[in-house]
PDB file of N, CA and C in Angstrom:
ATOM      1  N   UNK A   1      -1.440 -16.454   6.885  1.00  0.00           N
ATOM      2  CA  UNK A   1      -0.440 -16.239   5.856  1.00  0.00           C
ATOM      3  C   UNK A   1      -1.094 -15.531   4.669  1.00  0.00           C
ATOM      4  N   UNK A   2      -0.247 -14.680   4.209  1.00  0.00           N
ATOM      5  CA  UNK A   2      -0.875 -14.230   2.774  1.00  0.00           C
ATOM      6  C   UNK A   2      -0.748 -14.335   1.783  1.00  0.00           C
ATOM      7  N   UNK A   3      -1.508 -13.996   0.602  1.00  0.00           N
ATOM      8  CA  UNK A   3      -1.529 -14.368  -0.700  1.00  0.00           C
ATOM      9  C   UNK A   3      -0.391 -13.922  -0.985  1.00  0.00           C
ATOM     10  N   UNK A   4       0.022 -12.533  -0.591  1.00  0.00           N
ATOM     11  CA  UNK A   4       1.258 -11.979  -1.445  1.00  0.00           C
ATOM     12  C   UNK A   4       2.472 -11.383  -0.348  1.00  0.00           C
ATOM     13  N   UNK A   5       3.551 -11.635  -0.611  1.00  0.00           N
ATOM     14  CA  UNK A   5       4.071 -11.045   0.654  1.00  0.00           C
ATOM     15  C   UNK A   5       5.283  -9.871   0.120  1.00  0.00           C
ATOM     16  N   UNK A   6       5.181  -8.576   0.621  1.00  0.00           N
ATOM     17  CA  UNK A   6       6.738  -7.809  -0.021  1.00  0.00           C
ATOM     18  C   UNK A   6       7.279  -7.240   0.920  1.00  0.00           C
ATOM     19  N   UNK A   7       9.022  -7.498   1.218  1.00  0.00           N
ATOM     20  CA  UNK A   7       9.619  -7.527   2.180  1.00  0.00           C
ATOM     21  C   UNK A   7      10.225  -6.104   1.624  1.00  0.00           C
ATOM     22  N   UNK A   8       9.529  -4.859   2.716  1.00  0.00           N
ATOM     23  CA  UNK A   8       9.909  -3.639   1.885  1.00  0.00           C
ATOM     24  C   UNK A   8      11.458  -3.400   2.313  1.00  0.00           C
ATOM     25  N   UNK A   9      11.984  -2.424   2.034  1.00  0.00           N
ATOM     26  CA  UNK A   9      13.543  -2.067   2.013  1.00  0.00           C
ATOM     27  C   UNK A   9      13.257  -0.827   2.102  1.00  0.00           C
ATOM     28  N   UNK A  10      12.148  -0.009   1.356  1.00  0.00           N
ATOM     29  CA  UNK A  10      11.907   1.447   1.154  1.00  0.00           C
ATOM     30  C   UNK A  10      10.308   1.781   1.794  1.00  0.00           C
ATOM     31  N   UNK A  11      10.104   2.526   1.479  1.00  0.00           N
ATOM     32  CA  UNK A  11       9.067   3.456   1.786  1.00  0.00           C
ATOM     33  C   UNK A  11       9.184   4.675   1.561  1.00  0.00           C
ATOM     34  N   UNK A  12       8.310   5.495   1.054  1.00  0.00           N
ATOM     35  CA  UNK A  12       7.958   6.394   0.505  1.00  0.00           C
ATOM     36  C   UNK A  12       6.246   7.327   0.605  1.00  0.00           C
ATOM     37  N   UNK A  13       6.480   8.813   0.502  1.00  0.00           N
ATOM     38  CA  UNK A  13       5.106   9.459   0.678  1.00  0.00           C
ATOM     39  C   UNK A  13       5.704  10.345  -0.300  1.00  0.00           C
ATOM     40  N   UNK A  14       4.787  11.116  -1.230  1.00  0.00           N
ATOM     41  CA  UNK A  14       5.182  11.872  -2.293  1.00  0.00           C
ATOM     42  C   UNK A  14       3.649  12.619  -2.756  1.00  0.00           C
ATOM     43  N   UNK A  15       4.297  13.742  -2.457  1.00  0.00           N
ATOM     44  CA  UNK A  15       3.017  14.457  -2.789  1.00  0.00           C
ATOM     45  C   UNK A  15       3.179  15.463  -4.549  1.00  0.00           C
ATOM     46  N   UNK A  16       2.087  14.843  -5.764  1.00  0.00           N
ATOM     47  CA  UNK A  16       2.884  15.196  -6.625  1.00  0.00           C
ATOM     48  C   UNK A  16       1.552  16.364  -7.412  1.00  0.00           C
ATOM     49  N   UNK A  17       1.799  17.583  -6.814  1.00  0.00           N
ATOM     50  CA  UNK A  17       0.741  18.683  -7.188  1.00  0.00           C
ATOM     51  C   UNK A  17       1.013  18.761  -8.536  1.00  0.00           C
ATOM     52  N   UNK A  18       1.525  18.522  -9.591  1.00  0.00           N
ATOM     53  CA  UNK A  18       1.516  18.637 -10.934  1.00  0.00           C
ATOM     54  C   UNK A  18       0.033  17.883 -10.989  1.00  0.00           C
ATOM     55  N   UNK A  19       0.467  16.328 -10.951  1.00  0.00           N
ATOM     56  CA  UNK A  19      -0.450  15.343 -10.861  1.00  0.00           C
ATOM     57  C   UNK A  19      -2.092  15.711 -10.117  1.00  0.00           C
ATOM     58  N   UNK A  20      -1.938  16.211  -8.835  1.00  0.00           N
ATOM     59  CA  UNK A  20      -2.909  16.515  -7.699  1.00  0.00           C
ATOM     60  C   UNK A  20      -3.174  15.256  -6.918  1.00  0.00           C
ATOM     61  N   UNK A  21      -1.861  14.680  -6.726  1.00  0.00           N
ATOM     62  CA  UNK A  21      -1.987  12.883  -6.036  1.00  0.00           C
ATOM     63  C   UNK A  21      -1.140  12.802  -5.187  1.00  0.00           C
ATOM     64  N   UNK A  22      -1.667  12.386  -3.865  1.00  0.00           N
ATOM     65  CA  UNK A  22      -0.870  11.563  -3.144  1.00  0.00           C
ATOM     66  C   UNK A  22       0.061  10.191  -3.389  1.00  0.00           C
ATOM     67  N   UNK A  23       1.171  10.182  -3.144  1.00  0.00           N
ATOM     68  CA  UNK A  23       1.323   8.786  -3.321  1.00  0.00           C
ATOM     69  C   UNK A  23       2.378   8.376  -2.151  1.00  0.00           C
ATOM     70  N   UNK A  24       1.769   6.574  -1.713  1.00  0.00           N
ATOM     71  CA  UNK A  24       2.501   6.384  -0.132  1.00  0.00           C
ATOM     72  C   UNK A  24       2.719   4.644  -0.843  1.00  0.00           C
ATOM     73  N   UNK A  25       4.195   4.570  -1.170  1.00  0.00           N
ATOM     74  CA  UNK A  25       4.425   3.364  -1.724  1.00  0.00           C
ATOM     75  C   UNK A  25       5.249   2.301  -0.411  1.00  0.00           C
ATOM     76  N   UNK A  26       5.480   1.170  -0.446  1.00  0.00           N
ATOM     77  CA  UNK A  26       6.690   0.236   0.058  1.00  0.00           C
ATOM     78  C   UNK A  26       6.881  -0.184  -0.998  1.00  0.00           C
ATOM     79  N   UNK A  27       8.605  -0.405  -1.115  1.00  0.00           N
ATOM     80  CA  UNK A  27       9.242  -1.262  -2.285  1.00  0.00           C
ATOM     81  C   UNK A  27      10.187  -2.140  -1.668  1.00  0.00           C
ATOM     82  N   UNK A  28      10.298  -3.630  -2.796  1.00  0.00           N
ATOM     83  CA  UNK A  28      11.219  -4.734  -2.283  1.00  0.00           C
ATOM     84  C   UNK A  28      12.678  -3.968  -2.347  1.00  0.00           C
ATOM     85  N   UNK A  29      12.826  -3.071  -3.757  1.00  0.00           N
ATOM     86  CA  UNK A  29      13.893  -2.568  -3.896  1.00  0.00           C
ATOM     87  C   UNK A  29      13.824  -1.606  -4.737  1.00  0.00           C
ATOM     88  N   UNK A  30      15.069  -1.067  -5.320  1.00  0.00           N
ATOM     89  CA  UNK A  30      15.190   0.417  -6.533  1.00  0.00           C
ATOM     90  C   UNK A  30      14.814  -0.197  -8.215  1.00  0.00           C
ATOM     91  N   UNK A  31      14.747  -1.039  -8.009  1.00  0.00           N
ATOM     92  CA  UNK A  31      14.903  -1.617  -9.929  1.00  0.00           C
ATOM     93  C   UNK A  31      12.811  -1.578 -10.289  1.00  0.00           C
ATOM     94  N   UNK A  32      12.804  -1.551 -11.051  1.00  0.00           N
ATOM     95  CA  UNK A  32      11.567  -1.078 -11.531  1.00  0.00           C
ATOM     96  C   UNK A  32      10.627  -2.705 -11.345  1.00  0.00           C
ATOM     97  N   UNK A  33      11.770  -3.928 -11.770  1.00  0.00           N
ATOM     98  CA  UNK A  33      10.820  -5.256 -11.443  1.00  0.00           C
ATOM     99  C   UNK A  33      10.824  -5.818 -10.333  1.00  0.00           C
ATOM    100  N   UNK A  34      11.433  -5.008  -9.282  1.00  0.00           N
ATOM    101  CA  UNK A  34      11.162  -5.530  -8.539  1.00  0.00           C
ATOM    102  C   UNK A  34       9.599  -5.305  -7.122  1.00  0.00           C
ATOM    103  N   UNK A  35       9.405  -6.095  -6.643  1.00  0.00           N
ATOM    104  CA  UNK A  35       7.640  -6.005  -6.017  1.00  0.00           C
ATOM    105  C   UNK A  35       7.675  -4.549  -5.051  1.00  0.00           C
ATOM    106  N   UNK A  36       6.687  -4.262  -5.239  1.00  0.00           N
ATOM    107  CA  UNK A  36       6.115  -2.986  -5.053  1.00  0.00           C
ATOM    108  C   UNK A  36       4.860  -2.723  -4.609  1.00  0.00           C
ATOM    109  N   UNK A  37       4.192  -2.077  -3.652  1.00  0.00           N
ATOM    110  CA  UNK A  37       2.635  -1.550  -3.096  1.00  0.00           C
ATOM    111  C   UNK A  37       2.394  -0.182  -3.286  1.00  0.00           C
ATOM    112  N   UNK A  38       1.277  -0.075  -3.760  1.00  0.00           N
ATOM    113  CA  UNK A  38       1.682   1.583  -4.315  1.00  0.00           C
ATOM    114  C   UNK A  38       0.435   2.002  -3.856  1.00  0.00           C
ATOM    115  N   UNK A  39      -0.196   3.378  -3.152  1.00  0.00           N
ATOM    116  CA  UNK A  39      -1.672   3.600  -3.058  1.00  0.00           C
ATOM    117  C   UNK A  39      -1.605   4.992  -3.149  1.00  0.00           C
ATOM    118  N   UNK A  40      -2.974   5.737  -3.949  1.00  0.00           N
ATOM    119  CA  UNK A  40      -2.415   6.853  -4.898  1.00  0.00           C
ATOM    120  C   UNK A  40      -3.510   7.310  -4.540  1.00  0.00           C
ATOM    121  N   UNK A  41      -3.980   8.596  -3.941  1.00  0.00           N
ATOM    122  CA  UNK A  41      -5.130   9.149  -3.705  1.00  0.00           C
ATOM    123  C   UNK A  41      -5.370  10.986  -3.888  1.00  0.00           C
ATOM    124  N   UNK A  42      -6.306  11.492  -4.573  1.00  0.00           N
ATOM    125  CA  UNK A  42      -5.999  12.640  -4.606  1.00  0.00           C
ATOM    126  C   UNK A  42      -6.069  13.570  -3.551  1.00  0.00           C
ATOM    127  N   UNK A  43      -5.147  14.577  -3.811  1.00  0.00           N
ATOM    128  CA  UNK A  43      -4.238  15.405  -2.656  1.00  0.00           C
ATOM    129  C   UNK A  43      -5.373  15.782  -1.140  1.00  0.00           C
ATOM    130  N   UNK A  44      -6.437  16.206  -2.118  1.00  0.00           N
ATOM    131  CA  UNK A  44      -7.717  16.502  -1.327  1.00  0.00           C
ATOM    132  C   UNK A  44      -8.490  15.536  -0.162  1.00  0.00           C
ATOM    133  N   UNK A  45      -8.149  14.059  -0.921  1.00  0.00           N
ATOM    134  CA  UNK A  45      -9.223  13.784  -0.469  1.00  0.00           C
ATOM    135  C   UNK A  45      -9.883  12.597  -1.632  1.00  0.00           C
ATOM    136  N   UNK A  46     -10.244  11.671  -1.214  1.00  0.00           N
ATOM    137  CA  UNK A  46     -11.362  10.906  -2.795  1.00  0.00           C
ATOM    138  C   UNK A  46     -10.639   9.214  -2.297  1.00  0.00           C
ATOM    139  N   UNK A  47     -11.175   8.921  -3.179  1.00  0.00           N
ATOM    140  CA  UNK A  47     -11.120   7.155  -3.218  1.00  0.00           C
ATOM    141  C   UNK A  47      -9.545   7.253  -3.950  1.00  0.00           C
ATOM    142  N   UNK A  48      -9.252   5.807  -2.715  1.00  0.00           N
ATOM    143  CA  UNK A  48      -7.440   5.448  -3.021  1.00  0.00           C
ATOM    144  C   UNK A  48      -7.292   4.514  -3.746  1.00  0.00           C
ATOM    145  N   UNK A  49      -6.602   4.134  -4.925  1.00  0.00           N
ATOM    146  CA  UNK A  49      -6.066   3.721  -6.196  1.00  0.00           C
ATOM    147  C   UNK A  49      -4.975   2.638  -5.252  1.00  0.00           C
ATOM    148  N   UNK A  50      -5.179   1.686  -4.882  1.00  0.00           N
ATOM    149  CA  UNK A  50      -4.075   0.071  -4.590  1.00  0.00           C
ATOM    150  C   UNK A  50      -3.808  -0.505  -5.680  1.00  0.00           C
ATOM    151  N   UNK A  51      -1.964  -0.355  -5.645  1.00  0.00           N
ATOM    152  CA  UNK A  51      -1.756  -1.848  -6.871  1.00  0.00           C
ATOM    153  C   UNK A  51      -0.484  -2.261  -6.108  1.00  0.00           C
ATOM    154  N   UNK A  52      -0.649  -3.226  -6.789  1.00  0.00           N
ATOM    155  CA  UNK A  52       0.704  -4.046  -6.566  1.00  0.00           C
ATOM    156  C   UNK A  52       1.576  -4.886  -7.277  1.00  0.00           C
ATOM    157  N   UNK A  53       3.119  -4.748  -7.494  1.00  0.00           N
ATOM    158  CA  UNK A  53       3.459  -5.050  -8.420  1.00  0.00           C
ATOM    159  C   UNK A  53       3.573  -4.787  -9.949  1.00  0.00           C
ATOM    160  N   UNK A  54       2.145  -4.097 -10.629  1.00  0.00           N
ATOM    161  CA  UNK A  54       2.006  -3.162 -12.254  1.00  0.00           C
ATOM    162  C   UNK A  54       0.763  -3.050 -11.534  1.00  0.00           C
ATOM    163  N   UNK A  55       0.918  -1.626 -12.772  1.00  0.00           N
ATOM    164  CA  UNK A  55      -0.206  -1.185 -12.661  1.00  0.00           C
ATOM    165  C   UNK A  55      -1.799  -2.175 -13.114  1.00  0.00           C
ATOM    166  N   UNK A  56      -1.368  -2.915 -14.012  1.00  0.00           N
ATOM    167  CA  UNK A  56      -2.049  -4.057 -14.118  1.00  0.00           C
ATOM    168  C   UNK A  56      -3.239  -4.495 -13.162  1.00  0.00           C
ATOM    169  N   UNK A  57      -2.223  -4.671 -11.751  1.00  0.00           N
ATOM    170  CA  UNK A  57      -3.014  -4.759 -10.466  1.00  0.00           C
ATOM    171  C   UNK A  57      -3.298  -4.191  -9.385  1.00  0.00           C
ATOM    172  N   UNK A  58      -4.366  -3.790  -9.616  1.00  0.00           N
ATOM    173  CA  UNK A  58      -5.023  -2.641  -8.743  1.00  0.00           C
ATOM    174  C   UNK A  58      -6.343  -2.394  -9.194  1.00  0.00           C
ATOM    175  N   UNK A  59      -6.869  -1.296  -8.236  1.00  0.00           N
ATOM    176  CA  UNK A  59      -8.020  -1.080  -8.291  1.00  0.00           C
ATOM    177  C   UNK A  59      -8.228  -0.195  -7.471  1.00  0.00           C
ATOM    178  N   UNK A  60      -9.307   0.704  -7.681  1.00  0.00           N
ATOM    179  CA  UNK A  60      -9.588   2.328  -6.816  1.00  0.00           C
ATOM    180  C   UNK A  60     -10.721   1.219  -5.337  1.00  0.00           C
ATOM    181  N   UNK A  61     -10.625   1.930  -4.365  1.00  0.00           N
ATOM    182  CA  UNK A  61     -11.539   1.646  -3.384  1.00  0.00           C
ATOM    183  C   UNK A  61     -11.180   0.297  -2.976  1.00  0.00           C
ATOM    184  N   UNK A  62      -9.944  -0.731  -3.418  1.00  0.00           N
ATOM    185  CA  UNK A  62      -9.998  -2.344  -3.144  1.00  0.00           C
ATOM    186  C   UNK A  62      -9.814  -2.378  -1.382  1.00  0.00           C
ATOM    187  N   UNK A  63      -9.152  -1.521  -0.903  1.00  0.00           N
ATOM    188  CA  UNK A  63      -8.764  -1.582   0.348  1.00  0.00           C
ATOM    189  C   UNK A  63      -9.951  -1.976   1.370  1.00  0.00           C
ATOM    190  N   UNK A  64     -10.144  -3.058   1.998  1.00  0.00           N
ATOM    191  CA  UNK A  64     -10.851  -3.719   2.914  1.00  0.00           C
ATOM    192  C   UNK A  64     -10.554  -3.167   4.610  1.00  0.00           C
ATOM    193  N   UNK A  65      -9.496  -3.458   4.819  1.00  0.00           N
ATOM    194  CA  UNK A  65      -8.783  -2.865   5.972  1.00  0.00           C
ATOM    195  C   UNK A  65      -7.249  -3.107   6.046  1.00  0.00           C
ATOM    196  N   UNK A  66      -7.187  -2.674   6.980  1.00  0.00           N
ATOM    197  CA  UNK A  66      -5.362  -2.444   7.214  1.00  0.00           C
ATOM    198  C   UNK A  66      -5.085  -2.879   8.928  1.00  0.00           C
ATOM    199  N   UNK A  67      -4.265  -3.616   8.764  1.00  0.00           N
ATOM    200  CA  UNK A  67      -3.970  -4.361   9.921  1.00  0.00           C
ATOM    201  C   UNK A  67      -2.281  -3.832  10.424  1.00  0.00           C
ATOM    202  N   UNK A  68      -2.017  -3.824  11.587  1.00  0.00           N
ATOM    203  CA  UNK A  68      -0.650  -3.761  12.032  1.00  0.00           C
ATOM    204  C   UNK A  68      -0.257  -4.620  12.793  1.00  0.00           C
ATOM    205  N   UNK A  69       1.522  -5.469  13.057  1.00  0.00           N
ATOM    206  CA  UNK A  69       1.400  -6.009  14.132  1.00  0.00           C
ATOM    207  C   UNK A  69       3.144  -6.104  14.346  1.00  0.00           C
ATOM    208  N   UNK A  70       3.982  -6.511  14.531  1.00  0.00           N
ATOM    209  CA  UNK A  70       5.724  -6.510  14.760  1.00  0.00           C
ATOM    210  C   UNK A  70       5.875  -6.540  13.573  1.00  0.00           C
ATOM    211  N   UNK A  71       5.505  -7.662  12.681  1.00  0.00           N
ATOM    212  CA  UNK A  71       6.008  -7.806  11.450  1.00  0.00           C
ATOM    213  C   UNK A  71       5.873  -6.850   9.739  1.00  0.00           C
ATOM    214  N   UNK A  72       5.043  -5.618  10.396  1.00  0.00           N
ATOM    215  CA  UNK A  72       4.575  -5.320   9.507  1.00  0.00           C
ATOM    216  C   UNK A  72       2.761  -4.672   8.997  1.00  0.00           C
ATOM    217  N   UNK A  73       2.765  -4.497   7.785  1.00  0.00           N
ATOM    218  CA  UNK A  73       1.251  -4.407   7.609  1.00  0.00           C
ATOM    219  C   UNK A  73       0.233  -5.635   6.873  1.00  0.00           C
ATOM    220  N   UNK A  74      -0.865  -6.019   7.326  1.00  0.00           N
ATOM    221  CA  UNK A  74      -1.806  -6.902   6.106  1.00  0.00           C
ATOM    222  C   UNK A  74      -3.114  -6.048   5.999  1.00  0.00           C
ATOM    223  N   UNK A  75      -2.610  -6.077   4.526  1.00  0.00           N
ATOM    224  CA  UNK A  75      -3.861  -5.316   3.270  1.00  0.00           C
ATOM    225  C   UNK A  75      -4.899  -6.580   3.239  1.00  0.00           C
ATOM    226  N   UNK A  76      -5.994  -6.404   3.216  1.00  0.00           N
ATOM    227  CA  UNK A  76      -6.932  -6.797   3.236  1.00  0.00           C
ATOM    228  C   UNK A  76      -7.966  -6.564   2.607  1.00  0.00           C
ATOM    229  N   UNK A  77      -8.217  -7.403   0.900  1.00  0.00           N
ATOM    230  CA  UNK A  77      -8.745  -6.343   0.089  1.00  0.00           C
ATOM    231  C   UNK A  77     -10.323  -6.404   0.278  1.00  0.00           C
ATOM    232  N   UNK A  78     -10.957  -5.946  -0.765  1.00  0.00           N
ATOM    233  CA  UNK A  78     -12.272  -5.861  -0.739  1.00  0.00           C
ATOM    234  C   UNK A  78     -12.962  -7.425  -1.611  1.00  0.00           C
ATOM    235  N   UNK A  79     -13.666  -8.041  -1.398  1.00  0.00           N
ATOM    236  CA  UNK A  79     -13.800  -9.023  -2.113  1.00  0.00           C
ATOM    237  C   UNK A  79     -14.414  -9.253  -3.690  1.00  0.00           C
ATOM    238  N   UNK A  80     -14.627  -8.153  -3.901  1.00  0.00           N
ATOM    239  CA  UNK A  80     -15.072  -8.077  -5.369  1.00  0.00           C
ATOM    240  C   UNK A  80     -13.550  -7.462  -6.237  1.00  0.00           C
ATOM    241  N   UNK A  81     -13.056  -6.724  -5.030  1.00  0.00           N
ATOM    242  CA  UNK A  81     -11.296  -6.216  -5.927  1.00  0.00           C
ATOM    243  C   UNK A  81     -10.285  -7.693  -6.528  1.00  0.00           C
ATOM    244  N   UNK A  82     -10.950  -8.855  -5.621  1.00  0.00           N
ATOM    245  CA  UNK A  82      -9.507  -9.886  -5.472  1.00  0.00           C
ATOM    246  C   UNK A  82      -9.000 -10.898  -6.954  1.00  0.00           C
ATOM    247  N   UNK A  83      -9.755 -10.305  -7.830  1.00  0.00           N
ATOM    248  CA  UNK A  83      -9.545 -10.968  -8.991  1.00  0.00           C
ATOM    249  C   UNK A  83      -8.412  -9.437  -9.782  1.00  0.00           C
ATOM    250  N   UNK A  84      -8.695  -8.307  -9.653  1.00  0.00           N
ATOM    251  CA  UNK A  84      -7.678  -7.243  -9.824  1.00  0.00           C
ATOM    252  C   UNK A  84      -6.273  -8.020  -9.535  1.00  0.00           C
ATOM    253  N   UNK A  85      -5.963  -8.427  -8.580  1.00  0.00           N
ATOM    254  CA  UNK A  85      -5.142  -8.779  -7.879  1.00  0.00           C
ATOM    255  C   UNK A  85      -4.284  -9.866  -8.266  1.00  0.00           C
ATOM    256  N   UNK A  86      -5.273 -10.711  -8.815  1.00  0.00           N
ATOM    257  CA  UNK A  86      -4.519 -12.266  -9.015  1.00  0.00           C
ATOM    258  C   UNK A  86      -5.070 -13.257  -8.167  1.00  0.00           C
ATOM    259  N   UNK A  87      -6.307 -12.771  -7.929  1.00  0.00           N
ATOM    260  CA  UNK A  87      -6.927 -13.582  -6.678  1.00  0.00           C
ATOM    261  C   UNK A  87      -6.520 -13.513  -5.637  1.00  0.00           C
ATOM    262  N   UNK A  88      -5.483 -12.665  -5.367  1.00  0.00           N
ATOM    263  CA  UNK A  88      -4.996 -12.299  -4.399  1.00  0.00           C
ATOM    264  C   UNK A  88      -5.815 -11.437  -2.616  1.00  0.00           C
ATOM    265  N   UNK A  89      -6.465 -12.004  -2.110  1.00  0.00           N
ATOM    266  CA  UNK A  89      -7.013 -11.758  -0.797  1.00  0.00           C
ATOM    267  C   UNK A  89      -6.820 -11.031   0.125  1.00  0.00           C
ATOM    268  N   UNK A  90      -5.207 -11.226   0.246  1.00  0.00           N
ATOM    269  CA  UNK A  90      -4.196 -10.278   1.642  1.00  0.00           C
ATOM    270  C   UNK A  90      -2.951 -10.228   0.796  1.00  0.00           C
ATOM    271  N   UNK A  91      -2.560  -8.877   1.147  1.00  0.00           N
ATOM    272  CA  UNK A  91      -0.954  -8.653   1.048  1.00  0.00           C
ATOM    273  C   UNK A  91      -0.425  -8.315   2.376  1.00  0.00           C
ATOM    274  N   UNK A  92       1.006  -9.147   2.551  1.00  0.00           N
ATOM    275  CA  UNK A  92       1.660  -8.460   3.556  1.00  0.00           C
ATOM    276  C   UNK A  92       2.495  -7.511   3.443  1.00  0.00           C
ATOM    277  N   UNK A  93       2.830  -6.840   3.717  1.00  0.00           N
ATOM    278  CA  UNK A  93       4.207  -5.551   3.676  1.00  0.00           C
ATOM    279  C   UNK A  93       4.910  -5.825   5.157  1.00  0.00           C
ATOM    280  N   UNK A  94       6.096  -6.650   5.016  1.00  0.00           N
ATOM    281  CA  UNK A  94       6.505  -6.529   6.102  1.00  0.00           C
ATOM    282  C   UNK A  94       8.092  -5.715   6.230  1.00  0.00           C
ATOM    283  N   UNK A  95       7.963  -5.073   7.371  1.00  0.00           N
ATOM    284  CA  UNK A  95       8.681  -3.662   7.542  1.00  0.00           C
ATOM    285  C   UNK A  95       9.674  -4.190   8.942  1.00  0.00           C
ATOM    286  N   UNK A  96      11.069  -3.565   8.150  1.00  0.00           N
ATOM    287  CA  UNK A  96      11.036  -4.222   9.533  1.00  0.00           C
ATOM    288  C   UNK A  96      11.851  -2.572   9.655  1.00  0.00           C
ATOM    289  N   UNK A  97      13.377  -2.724  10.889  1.00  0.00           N
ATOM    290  CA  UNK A  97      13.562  -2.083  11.209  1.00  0.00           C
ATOM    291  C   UNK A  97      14.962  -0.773  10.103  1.00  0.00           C
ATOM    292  N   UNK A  98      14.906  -1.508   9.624  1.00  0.00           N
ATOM    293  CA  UNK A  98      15.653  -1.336   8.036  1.00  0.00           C
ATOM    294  C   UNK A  98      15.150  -0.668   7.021  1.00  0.00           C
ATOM    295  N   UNK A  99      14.044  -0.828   7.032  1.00  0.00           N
ATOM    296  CA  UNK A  99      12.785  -0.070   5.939  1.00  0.00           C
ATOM    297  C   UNK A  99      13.153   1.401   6.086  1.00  0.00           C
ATOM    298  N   UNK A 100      13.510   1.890   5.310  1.00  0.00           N
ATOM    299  CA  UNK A 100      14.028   3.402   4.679  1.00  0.00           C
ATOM    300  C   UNK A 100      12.444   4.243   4.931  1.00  0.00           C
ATOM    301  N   UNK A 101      12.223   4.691   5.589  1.00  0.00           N
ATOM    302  CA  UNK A 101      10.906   5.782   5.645  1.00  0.00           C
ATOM    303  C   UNK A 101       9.665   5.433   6.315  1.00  0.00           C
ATOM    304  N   UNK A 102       9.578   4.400   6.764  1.00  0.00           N
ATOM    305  CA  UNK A 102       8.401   3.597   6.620  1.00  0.00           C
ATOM    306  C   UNK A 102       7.853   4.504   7.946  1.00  0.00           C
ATOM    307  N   UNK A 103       8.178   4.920   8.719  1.00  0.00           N
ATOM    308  CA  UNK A 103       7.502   5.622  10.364  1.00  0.00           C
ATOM    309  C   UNK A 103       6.465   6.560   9.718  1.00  0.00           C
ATOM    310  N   UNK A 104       6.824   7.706   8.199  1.00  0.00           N
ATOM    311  CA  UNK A 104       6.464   8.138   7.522  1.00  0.00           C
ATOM    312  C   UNK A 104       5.250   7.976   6.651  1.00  0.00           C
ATOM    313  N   UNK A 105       5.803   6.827   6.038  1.00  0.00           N
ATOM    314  CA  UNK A 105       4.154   6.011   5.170  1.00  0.00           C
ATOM    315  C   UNK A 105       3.381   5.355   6.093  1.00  0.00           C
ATOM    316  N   UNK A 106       3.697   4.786   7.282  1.00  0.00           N
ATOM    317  CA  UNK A 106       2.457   4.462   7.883  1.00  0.00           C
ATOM    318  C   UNK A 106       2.031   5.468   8.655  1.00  0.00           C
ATOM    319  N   UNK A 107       2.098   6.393   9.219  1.00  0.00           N
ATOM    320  CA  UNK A 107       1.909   7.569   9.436  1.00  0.00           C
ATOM    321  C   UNK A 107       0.698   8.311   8.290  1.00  0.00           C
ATOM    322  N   UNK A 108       1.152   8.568   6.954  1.00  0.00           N
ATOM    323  CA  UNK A 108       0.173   8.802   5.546  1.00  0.00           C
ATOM    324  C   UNK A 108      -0.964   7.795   5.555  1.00  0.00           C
ATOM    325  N   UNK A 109      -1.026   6.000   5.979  1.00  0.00           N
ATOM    326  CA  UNK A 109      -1.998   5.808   5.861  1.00  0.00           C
ATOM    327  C   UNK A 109      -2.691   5.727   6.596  1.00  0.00           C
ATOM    328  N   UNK A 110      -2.617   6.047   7.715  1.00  0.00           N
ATOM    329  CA  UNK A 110      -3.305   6.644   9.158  1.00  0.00           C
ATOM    330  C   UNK A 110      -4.196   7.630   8.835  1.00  0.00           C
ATOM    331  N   UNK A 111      -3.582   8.980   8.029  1.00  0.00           N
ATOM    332  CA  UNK A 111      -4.159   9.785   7.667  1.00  0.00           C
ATOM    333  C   UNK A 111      -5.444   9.698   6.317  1.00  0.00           C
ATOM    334  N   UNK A 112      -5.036   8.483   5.345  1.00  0.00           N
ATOM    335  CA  UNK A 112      -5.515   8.571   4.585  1.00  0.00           C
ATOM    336  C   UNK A 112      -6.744   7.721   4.587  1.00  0.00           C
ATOM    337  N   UNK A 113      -6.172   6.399   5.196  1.00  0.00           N
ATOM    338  CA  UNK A 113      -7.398   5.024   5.664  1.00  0.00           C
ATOM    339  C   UNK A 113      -8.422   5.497   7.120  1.00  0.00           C
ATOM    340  N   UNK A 114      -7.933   6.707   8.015  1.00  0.00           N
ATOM    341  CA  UNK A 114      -8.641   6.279   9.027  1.00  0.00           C
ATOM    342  C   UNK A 114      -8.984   4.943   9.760  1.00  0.00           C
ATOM    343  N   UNK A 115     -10.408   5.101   9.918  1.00  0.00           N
ATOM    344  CA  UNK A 115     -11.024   4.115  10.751  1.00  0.00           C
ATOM    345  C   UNK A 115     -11.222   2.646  10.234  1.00  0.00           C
ATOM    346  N   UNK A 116     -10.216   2.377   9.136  1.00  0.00           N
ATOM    347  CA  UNK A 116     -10.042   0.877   8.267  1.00  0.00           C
ATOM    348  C   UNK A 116      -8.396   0.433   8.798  1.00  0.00           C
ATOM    349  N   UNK A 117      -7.908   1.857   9.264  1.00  0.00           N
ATOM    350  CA  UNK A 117      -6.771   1.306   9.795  1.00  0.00           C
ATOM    351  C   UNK A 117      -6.159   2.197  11.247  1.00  0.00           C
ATOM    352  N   UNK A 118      -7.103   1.278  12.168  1.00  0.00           N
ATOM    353  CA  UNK A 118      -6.988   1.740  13.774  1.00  0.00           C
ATOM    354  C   UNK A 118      -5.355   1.945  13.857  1.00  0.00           C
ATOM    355  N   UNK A 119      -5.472   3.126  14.922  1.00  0.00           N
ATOM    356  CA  UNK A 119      -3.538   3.186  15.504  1.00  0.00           C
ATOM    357  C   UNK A 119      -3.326   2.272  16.437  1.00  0.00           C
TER     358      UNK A 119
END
């Protein structure tokens, strides 16, 4: 079980060349308070920016590995990131078949995590 769990509705990949950033989010929903996973990496290439929930929480490089399984994804952070977090250890993102985009963003972090997150 995990520390944090967000039952996405959305998904999202956004590539924002003003910025020069990737960004591959899941959200609980459209309203700004509601829970959110956000991972932000530049367009090129470089260390990925995880938060969750505000920007508050996060941290560049926290990503440990990435897991898949029916229910979804578990984030798995790095153990020096987990105080970023809230002490937070694992997040789940669970996706189900409803999730607006999601074939898409996990697809982006395939591309972006590699070999931290086997197909």
């Amino acid at each position: 079980m995990a520390d944090l769990t967000i039952h996405a509705a959305y998904a999202s990949v956004v590539e924002d060349e003003d910025e020069g950033l990737l960004f591959i989010g899941f959200a609980q929903g459209e309203e700004e308070d509601e829970p959110y996973a956000l991972f932000r990496q530049p367009i090129g290439g470089g260390p990925v920016w995880f938060s969750v929930n505000d920007e508050d929480f996060g941290a560049e490089d926290a990503v440990l590995s990435i897991a898949r399984d029916a229910r979804g994804l578990t984030i798995t952070l790095r153990p020096e990131h987990v105080a970023s977090f809230g002490w937070a250890a694992t997040i789940d993102i669970r996706i189900g078949p409803q999730t607006e985009d999601a074939a898409q963003a996990i697809a982006a972090l395939h591309d972006v995590f590699g070999e931290i997150f086997p197909a």
